[in-house]
N, C-alpha and C. Protein backbone atom coordinates (compact mmCIF):
# COMPACT_ATOMS: atom_id res chain seq x y z
N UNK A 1 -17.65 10.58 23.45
CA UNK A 1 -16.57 11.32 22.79
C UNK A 1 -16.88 11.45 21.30
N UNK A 2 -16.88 12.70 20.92
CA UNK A 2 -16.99 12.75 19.45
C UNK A 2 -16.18 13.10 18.14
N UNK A 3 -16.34 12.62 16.97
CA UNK A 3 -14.84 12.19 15.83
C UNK A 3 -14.19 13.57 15.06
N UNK A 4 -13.47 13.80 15.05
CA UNK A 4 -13.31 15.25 14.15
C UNK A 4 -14.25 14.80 13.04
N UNK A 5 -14.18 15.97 12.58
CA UNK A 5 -15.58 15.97 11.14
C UNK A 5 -14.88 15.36 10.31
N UNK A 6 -15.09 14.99 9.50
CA UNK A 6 -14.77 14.19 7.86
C UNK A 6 -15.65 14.44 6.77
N UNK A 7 -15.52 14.60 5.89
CA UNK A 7 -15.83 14.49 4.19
C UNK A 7 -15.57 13.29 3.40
N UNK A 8 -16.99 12.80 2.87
CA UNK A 8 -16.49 11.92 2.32
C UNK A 8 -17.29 11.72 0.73
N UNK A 9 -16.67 11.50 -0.17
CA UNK A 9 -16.99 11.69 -1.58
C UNK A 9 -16.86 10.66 -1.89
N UNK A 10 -18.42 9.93 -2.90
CA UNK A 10 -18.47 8.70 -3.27
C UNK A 10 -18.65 8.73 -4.77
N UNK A 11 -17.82 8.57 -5.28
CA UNK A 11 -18.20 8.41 -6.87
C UNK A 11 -18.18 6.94 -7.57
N UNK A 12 -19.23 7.08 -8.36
CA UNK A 12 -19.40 5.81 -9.14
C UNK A 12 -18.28 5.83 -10.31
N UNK A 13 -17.68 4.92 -10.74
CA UNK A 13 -17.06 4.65 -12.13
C UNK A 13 -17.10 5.19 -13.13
N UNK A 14 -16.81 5.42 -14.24
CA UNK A 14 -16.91 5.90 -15.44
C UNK A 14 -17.81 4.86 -16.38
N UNK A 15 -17.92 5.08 -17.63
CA UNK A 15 -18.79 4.16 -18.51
C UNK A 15 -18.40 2.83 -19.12
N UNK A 16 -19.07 1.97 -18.84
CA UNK A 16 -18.24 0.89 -19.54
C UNK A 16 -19.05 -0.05 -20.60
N UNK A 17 -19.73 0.70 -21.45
CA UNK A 17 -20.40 0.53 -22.45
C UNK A 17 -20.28 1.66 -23.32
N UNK A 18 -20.20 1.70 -24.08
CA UNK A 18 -19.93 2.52 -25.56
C UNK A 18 -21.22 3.04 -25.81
N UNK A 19 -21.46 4.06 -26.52
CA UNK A 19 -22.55 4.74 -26.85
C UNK A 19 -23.68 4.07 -27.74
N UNK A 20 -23.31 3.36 -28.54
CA UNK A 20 -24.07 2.53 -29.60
C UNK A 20 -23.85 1.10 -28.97
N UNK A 21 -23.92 0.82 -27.82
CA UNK A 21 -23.70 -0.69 -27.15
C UNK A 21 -24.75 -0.94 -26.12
N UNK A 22 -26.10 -1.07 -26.49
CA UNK A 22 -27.17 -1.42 -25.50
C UNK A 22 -26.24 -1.82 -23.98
N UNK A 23 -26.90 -0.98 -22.86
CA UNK A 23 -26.09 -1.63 -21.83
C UNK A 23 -26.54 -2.87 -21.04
N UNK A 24 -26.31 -3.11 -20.02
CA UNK A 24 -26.82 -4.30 -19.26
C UNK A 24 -26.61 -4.65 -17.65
N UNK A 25 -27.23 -5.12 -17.17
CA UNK A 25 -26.91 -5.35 -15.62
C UNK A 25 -25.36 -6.18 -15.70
N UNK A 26 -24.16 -5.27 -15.00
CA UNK A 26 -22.69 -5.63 -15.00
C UNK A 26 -22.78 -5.54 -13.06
N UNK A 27 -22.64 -6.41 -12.74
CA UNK A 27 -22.26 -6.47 -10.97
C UNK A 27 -20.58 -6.91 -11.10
N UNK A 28 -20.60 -7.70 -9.44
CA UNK A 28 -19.18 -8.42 -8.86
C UNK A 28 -18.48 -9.22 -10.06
N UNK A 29 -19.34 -10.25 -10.96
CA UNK A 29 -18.93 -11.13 -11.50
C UNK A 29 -18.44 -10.48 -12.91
N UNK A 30 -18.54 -9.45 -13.40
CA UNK A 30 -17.95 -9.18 -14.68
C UNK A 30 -17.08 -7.83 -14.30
N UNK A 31 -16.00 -8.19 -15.31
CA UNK A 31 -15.09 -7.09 -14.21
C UNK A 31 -14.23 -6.27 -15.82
N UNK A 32 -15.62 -5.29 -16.05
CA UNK A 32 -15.19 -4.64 -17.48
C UNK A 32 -14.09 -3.26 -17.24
N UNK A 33 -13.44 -3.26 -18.33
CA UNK A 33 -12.40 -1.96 -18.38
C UNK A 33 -13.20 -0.71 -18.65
N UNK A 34 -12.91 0.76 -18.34
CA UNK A 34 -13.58 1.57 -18.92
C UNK A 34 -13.68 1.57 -19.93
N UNK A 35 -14.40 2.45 -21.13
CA UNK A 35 -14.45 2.72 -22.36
C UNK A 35 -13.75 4.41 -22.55
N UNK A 36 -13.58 4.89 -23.45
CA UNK A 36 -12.72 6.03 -23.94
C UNK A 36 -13.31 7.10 -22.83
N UNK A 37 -14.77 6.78 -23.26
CA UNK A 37 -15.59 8.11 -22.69
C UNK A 37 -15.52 7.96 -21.49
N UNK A 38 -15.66 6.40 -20.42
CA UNK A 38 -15.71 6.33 -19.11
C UNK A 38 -14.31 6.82 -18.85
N UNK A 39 -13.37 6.71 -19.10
CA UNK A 39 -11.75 7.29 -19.09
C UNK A 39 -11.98 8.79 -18.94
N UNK A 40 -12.28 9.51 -19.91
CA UNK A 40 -12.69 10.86 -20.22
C UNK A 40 -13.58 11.56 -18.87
N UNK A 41 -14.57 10.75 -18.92
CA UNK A 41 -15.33 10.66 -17.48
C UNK A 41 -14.41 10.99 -15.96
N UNK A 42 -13.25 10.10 -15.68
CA UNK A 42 -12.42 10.17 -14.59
C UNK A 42 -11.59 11.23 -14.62
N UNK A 43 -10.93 10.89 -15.61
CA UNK A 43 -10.39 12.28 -15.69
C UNK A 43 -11.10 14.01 -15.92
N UNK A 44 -12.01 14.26 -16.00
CA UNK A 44 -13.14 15.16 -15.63
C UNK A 44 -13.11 15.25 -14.26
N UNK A 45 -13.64 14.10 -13.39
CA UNK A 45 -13.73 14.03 -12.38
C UNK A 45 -12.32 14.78 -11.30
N UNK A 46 -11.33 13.94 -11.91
CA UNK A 46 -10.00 14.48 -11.41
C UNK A 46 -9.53 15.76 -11.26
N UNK A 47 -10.01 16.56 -12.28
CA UNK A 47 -9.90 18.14 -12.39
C UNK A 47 -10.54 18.84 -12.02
N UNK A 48 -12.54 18.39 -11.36
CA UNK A 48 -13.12 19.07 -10.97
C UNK A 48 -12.94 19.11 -9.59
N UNK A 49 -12.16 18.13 -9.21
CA UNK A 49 -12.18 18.14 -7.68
C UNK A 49 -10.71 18.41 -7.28
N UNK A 50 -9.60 18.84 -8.30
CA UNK A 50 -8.82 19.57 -7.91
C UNK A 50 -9.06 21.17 -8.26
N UNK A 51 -9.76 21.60 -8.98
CA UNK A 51 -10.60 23.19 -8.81
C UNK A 51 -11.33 23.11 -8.01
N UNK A 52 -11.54 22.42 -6.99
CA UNK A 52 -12.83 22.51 -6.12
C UNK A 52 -11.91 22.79 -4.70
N UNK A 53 -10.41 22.16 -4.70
CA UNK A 53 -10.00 22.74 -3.72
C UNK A 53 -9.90 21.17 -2.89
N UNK A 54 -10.55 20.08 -3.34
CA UNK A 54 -10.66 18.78 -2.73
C UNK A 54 -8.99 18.66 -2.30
N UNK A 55 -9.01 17.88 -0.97
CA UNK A 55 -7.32 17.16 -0.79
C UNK A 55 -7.61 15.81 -0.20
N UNK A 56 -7.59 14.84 -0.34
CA UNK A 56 -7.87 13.44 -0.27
C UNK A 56 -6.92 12.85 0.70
N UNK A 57 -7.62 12.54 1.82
CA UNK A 57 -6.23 12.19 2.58
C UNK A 57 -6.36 9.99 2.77
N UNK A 58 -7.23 9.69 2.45
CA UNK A 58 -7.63 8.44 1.97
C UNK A 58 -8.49 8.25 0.97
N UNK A 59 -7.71 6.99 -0.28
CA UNK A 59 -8.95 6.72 -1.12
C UNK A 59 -9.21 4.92 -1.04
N UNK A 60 -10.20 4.57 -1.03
CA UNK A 60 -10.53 3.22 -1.03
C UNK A 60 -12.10 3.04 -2.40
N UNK A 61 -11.54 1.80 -2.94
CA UNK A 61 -11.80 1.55 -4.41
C UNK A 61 -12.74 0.14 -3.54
N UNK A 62 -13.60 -0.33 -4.75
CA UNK A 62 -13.97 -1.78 -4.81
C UNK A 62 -12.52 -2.37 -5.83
N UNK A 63 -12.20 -3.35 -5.52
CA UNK A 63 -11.79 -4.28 -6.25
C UNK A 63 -11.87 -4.51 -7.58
N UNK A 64 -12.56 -4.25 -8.52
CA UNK A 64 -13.17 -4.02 -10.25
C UNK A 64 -12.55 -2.89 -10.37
N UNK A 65 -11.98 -3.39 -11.66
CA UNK A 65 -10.99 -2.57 -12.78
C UNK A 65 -11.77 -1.17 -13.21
N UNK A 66 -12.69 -1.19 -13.56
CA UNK A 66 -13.66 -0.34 -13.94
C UNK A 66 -13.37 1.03 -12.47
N UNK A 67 -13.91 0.38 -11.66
CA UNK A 67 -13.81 1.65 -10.13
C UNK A 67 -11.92 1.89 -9.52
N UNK A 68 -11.15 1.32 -10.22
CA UNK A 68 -9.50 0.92 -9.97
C UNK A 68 -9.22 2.17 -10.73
N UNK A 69 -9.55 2.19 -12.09
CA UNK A 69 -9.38 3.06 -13.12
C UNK A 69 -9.55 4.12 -12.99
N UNK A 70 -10.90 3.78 -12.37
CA UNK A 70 -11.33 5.81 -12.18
C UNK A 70 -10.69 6.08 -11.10
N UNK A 71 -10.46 5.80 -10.14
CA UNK A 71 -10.09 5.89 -8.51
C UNK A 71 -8.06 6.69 -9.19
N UNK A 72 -7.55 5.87 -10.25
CA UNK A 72 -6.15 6.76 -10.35
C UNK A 72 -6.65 7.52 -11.40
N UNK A 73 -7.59 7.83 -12.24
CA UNK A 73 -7.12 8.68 -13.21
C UNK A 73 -7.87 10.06 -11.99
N UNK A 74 -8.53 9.83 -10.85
CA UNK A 74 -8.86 11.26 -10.15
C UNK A 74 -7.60 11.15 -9.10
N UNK A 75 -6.50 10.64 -8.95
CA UNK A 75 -5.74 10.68 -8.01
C UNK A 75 -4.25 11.47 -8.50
N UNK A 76 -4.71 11.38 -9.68
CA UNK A 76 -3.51 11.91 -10.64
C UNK A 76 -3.24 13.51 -10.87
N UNK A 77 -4.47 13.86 -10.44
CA UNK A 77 -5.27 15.49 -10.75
C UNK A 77 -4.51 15.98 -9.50
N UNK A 78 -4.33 14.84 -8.28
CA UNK A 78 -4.50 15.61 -6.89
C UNK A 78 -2.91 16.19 -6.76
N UNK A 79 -2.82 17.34 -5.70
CA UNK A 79 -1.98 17.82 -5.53
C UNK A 79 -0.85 16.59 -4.07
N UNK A 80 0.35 16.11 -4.77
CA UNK A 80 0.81 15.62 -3.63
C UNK A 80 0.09 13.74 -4.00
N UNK A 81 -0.58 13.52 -5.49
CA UNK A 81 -1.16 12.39 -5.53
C UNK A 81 -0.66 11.02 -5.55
N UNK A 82 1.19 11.44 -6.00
CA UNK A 82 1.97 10.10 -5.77
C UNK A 82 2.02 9.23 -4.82
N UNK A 83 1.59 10.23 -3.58
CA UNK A 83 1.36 9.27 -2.13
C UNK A 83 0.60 8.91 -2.16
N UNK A 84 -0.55 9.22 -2.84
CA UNK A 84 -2.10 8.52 -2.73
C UNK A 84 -1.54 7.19 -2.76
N UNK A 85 -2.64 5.87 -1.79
CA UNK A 85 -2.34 4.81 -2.48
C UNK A 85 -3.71 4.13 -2.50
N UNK A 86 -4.75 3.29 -3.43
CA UNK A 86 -5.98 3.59 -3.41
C UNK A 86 -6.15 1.91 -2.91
N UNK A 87 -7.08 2.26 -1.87
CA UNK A 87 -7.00 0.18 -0.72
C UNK A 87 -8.29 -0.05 -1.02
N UNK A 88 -8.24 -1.60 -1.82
CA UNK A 88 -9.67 -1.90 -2.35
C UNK A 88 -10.31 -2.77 -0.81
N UNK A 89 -11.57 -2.68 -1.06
CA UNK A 89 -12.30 -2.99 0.14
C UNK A 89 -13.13 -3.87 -0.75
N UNK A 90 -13.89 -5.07 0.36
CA UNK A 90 -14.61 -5.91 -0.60
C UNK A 90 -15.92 -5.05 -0.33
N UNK A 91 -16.09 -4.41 0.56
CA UNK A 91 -17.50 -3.79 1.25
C UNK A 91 -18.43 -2.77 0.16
N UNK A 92 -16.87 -2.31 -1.07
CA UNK A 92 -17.36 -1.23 -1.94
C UNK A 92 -17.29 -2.01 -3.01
N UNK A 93 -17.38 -3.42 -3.59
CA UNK A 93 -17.43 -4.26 -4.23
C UNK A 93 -18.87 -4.45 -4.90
N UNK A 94 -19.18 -4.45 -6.33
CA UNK A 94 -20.90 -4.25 -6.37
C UNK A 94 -21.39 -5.19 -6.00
N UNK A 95 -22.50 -5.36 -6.17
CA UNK A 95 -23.27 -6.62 -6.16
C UNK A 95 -23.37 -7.70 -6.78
N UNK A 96 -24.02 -8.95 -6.56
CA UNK A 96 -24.02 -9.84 -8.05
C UNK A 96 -25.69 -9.91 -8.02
N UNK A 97 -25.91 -9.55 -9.39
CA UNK A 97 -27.33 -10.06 -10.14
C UNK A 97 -27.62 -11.28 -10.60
N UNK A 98 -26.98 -11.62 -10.00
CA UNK A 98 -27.66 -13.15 -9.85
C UNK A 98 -27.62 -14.05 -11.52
N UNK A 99 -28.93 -14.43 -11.51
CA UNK A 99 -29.29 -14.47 -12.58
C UNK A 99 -29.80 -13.53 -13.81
N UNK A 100 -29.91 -12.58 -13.21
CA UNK A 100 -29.91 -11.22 -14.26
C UNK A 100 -28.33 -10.37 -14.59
N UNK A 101 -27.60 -11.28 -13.87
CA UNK A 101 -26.11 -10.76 -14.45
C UNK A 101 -25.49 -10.80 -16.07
N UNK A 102 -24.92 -9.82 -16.39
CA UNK A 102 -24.94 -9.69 -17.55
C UNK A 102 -26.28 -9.68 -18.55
N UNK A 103 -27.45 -9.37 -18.02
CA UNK A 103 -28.36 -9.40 -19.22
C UNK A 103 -28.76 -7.53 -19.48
N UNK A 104 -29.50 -7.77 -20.52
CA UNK A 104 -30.05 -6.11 -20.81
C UNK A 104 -31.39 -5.99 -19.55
N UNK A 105 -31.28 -4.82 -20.29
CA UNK A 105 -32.79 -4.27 -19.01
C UNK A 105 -33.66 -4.86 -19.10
N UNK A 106 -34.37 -5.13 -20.63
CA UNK A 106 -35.05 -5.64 -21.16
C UNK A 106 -35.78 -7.28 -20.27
N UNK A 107 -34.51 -7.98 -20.56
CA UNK A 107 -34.76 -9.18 -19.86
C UNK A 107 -34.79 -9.07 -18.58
N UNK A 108 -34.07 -8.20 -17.85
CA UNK A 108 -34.13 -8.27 -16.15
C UNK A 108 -35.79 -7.81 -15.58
N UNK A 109 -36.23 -6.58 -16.62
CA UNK A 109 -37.72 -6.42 -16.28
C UNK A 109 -38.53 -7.87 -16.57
N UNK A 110 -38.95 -7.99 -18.03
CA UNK A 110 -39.03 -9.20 -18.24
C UNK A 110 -39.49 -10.28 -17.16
N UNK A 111 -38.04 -10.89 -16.20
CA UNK A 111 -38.20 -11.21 -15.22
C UNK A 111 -38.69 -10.87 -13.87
N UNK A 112 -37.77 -10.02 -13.34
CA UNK A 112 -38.05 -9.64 -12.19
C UNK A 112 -39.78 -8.97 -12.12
N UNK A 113 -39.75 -8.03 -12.99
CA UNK A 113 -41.25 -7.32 -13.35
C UNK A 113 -40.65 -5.78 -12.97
N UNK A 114 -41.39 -4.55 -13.37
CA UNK A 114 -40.42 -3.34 -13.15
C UNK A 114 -41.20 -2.92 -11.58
N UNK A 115 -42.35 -3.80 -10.95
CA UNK A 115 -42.26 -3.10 -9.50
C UNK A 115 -40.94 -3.84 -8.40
N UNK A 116 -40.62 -4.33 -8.98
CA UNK A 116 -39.32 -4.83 -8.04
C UNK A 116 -37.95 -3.98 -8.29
N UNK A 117 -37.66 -3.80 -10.03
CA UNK A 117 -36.79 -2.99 -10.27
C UNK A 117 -36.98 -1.41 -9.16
N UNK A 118 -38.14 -1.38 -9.00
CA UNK A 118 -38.49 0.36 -8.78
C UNK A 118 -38.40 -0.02 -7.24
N UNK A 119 -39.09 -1.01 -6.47
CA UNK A 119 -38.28 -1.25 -4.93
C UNK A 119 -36.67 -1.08 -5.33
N UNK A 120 -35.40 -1.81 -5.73
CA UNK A 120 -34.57 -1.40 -5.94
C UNK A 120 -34.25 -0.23 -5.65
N UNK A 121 -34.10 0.41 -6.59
CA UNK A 121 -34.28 1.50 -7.16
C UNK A 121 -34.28 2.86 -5.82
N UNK A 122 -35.73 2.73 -5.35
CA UNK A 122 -36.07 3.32 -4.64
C UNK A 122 -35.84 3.18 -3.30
N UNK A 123 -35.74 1.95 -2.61
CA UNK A 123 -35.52 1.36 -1.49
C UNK A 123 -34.53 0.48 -0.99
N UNK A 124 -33.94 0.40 -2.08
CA UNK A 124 -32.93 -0.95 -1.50
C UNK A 124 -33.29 -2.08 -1.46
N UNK A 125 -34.26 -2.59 -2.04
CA UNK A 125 -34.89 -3.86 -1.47
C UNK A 125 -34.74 -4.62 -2.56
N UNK A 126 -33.73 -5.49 -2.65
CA UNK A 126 -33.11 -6.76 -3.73
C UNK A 126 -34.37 -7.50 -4.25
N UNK A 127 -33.89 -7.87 -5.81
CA UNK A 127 -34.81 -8.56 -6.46
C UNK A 127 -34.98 -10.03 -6.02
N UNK A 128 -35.51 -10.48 -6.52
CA UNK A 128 -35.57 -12.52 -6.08
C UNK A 128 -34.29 -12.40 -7.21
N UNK A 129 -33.16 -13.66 -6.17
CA UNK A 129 -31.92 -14.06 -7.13
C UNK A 129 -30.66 -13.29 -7.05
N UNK A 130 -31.13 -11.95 -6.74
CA UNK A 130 -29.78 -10.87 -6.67
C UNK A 130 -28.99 -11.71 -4.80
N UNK A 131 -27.73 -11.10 -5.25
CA UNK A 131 -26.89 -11.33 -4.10
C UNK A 131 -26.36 -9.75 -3.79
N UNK A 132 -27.35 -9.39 -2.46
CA UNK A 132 -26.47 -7.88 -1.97
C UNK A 132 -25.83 -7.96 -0.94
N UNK A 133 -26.19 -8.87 0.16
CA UNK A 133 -25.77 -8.79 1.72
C UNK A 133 -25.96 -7.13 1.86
N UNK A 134 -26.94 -7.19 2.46
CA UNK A 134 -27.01 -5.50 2.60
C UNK A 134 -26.65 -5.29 3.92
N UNK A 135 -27.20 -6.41 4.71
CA UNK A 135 -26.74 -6.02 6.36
C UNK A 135 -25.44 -5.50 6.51
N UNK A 136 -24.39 -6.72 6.20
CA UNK A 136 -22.48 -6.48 6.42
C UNK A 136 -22.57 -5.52 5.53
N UNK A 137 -23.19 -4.99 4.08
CA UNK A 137 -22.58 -3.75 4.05
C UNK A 137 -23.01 -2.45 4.46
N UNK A 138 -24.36 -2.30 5.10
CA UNK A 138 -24.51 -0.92 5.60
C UNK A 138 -23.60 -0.99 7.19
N UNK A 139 -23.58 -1.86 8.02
CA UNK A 139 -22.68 -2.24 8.70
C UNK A 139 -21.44 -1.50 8.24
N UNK A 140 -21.10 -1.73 7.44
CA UNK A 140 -19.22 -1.48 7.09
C UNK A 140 -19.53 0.28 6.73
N UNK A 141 -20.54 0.58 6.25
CA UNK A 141 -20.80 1.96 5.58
C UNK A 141 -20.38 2.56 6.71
N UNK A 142 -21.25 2.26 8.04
CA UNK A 142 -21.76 2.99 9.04
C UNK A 142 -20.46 3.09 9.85
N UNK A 143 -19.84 2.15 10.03
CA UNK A 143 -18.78 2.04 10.60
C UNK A 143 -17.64 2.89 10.54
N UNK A 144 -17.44 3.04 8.87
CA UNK A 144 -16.11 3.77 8.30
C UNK A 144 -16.24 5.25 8.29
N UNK A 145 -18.18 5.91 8.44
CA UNK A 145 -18.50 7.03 7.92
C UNK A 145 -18.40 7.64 9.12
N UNK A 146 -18.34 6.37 10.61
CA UNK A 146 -18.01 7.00 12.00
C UNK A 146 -17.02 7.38 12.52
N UNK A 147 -15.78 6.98 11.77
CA UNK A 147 -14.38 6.55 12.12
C UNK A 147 -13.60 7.53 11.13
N UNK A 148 -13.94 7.21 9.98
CA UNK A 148 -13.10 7.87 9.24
C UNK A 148 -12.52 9.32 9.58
N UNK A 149 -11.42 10.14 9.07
CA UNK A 149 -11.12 11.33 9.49
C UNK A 149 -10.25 12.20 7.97
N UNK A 150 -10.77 13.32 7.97
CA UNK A 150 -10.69 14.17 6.60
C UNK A 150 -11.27 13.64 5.85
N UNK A 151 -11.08 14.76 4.54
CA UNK A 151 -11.41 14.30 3.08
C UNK A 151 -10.87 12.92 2.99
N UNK A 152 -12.23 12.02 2.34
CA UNK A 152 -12.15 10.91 1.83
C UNK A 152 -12.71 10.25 0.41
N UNK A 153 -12.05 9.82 -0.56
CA UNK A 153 -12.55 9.41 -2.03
C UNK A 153 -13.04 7.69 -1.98
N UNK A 154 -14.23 7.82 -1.96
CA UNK A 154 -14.59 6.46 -2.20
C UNK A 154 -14.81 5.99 -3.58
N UNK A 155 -14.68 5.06 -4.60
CA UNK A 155 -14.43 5.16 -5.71
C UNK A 155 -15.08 3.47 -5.78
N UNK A 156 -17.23 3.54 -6.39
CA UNK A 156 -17.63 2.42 -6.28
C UNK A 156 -18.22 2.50 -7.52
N UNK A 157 -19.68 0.97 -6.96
CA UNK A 157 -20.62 1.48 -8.43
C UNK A 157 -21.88 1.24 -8.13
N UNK A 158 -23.23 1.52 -8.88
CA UNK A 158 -23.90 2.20 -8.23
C UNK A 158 -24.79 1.24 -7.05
N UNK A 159 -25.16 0.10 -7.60
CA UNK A 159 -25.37 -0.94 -6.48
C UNK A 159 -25.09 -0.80 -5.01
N UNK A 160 -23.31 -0.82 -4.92
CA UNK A 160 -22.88 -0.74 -3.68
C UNK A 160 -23.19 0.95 -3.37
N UNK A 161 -23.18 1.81 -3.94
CA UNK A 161 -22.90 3.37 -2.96
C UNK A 161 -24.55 3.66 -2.48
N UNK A 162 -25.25 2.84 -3.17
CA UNK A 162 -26.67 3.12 -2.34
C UNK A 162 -26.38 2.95 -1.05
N UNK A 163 -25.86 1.80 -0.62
CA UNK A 163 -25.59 1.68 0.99
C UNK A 163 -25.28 3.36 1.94
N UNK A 164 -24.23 3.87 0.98
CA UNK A 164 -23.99 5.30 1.70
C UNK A 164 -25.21 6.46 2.23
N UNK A 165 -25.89 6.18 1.30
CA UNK A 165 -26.76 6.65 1.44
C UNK A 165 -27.84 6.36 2.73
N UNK A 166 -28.08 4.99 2.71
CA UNK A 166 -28.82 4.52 3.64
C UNK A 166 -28.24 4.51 4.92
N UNK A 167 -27.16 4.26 5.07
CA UNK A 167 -26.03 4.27 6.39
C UNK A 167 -25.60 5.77 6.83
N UNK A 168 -26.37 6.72 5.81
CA UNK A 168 -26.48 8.45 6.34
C UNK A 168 -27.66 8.73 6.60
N UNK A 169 -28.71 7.97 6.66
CA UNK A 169 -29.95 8.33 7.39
C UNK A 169 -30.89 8.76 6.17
N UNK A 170 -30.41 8.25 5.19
CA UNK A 170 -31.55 9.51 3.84
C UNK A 170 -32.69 8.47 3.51
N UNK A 171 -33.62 9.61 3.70
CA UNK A 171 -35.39 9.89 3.79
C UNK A 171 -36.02 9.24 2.69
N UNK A 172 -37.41 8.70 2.95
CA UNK A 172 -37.97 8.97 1.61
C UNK A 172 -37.54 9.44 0.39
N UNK A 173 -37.81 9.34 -0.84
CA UNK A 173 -37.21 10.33 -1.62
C UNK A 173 -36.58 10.43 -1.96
N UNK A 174 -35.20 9.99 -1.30
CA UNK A 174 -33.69 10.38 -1.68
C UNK A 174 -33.32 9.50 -2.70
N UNK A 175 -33.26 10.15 -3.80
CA UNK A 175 -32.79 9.29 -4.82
C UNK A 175 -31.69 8.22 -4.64
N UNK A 176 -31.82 6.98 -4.94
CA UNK A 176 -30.75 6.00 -4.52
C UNK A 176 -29.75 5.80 -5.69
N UNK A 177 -29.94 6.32 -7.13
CA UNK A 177 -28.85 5.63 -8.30
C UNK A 177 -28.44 7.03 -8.20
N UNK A 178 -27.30 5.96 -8.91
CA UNK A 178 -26.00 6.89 -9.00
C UNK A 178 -25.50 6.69 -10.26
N UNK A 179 -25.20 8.36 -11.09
CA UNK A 179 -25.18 8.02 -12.87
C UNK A 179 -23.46 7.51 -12.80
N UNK A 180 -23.25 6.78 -13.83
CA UNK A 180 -21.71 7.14 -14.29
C UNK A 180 -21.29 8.21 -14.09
N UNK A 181 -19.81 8.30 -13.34
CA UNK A 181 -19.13 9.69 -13.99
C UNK A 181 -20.13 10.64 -12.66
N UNK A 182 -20.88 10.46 -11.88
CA UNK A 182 -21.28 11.17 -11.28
C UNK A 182 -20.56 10.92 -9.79
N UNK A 183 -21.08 12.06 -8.68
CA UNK A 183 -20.33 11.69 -7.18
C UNK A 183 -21.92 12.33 -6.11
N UNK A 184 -21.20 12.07 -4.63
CA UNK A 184 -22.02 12.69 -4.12
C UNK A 184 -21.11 12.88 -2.80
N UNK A 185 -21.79 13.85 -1.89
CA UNK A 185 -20.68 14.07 -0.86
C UNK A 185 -21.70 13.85 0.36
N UNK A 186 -21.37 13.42 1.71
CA UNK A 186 -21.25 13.25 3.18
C UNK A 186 -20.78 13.81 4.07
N UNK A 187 -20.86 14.50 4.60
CA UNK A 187 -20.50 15.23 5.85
C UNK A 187 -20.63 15.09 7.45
N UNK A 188 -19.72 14.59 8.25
CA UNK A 188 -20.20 13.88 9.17
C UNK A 188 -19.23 15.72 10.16
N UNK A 189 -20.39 15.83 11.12
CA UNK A 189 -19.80 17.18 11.98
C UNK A 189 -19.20 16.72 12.94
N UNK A 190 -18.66 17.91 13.77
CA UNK A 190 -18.07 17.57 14.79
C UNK A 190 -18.90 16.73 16.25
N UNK A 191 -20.01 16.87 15.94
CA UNK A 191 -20.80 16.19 17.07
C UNK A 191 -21.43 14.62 16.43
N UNK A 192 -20.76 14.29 15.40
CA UNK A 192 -21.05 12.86 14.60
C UNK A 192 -22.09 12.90 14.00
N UNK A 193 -22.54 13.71 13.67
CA UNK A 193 -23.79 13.73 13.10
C UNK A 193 -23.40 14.12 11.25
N UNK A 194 -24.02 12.98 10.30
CA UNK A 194 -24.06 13.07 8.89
C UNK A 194 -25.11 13.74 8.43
N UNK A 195 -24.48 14.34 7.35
CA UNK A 195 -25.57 15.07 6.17
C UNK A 195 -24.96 14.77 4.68
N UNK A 196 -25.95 14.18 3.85
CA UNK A 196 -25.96 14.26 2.47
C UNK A 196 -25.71 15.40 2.11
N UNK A 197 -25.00 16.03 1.71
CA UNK A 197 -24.74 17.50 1.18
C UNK A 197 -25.27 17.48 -0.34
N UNK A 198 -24.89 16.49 -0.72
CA UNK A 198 -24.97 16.05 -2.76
C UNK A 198 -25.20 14.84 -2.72
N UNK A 199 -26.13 14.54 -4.06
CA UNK A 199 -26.05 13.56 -4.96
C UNK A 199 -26.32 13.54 -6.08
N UNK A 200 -25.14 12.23 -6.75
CA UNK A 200 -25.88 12.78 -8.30
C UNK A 200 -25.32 13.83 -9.37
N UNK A 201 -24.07 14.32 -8.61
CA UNK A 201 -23.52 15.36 -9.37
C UNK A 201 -22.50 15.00 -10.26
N UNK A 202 -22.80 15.26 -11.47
CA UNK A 202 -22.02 15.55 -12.81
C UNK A 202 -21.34 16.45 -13.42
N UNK A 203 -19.73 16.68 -13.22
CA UNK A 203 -19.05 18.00 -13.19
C UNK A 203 -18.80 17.77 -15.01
């Protein structure tokens, strides 16, 4: 038996470093507020996807203030958004870097070395020290992207939405980060079958 189609839109957070503020590896364990511009960021977001015609009939957040924030300032845009109500999941929860939590890039290369960053990166494949559980979460990806029904706003960061990606079948190639302030969309048809439609997009 197969699921009505669904849409599902994953956007990463807004910025939570300031322009003149070297940034740094921020996972599970630091749980920062947006900054003006990451604010500015959501709300962008909010308006492009109510000109786009988007109607959200579920949104689910990670738990961090940062993805909380953005998740209402795009719920606010929506038509009918008072009912929205946005259900944090631990599954869209980022990661922890371990011992490279909270440091700059600098030091995480440093350590790790940048062919591990670029497995990351490219593959999914955790540094020595990072905490991803990748199994339970492409598990939970795969699960919700089977089940789910209509337009859906997922509202993470970029750690965790790689999973989406991987739990839609994407190839070689497929770029795995996800900028601030950016989204990407999923399309699962009427015969269950997903397609990456977008990633990466910055309205």
């Amino acid at each position: 038996m197969t699921s009505p189609a669904a849409r599902f839109v994953i956007v990463r957070h807004g910025n939570t470093f300031a322009a003149d503020e070297p940034p740094r590896r921020i996972g599970a364990r630091t749980d920062l507020p947006l900054t003006a511009a990451g604010e500015t960021q959501a709300a962008v977001l909010g308006r492009h996807f109510a000109q786009e015609g988007w109607h959200f009939a579920q949104v689910l957040v990670s738990p961090l203030l940062r993805t909380r924030a953005t998740a209402a300032a795009i719920i606010v845009h929506q038509p009918g958004g008072e009912a929205l109500v946005a259900q944090p999941c631990e599954w869209l929860r980022e990661i922890d870097h371990g011992p490279d939590e909270n440091q700059s890039e600098e030091s995480v290369v440093a350590r790790i070395g940048a062919d591990a960053l670029s497995a990351w990166d490219e593959r999914a494949v955790p540094p020595p020290g990072w905490i991803v559980d990748g199994a339970p979460r492409l598990a939970a990806w795969r699960a919700f992207l089977k089940e789910a029904q209509g337009d859906v706003l997922l509202v993470t960061s970029n750690g965790a939405a790689r999973f989406a990606l991987l739990a839609a079948g994407a190839g070689a190639g497929q770029p795995l980060k996800l900028a601030t302030g950016a989204y990407g969309v999923i399309r699962r048809d009427a015969g269950d079958v997903l397609h990456i439609e977008s990633w990466g997009i910055r309205p």
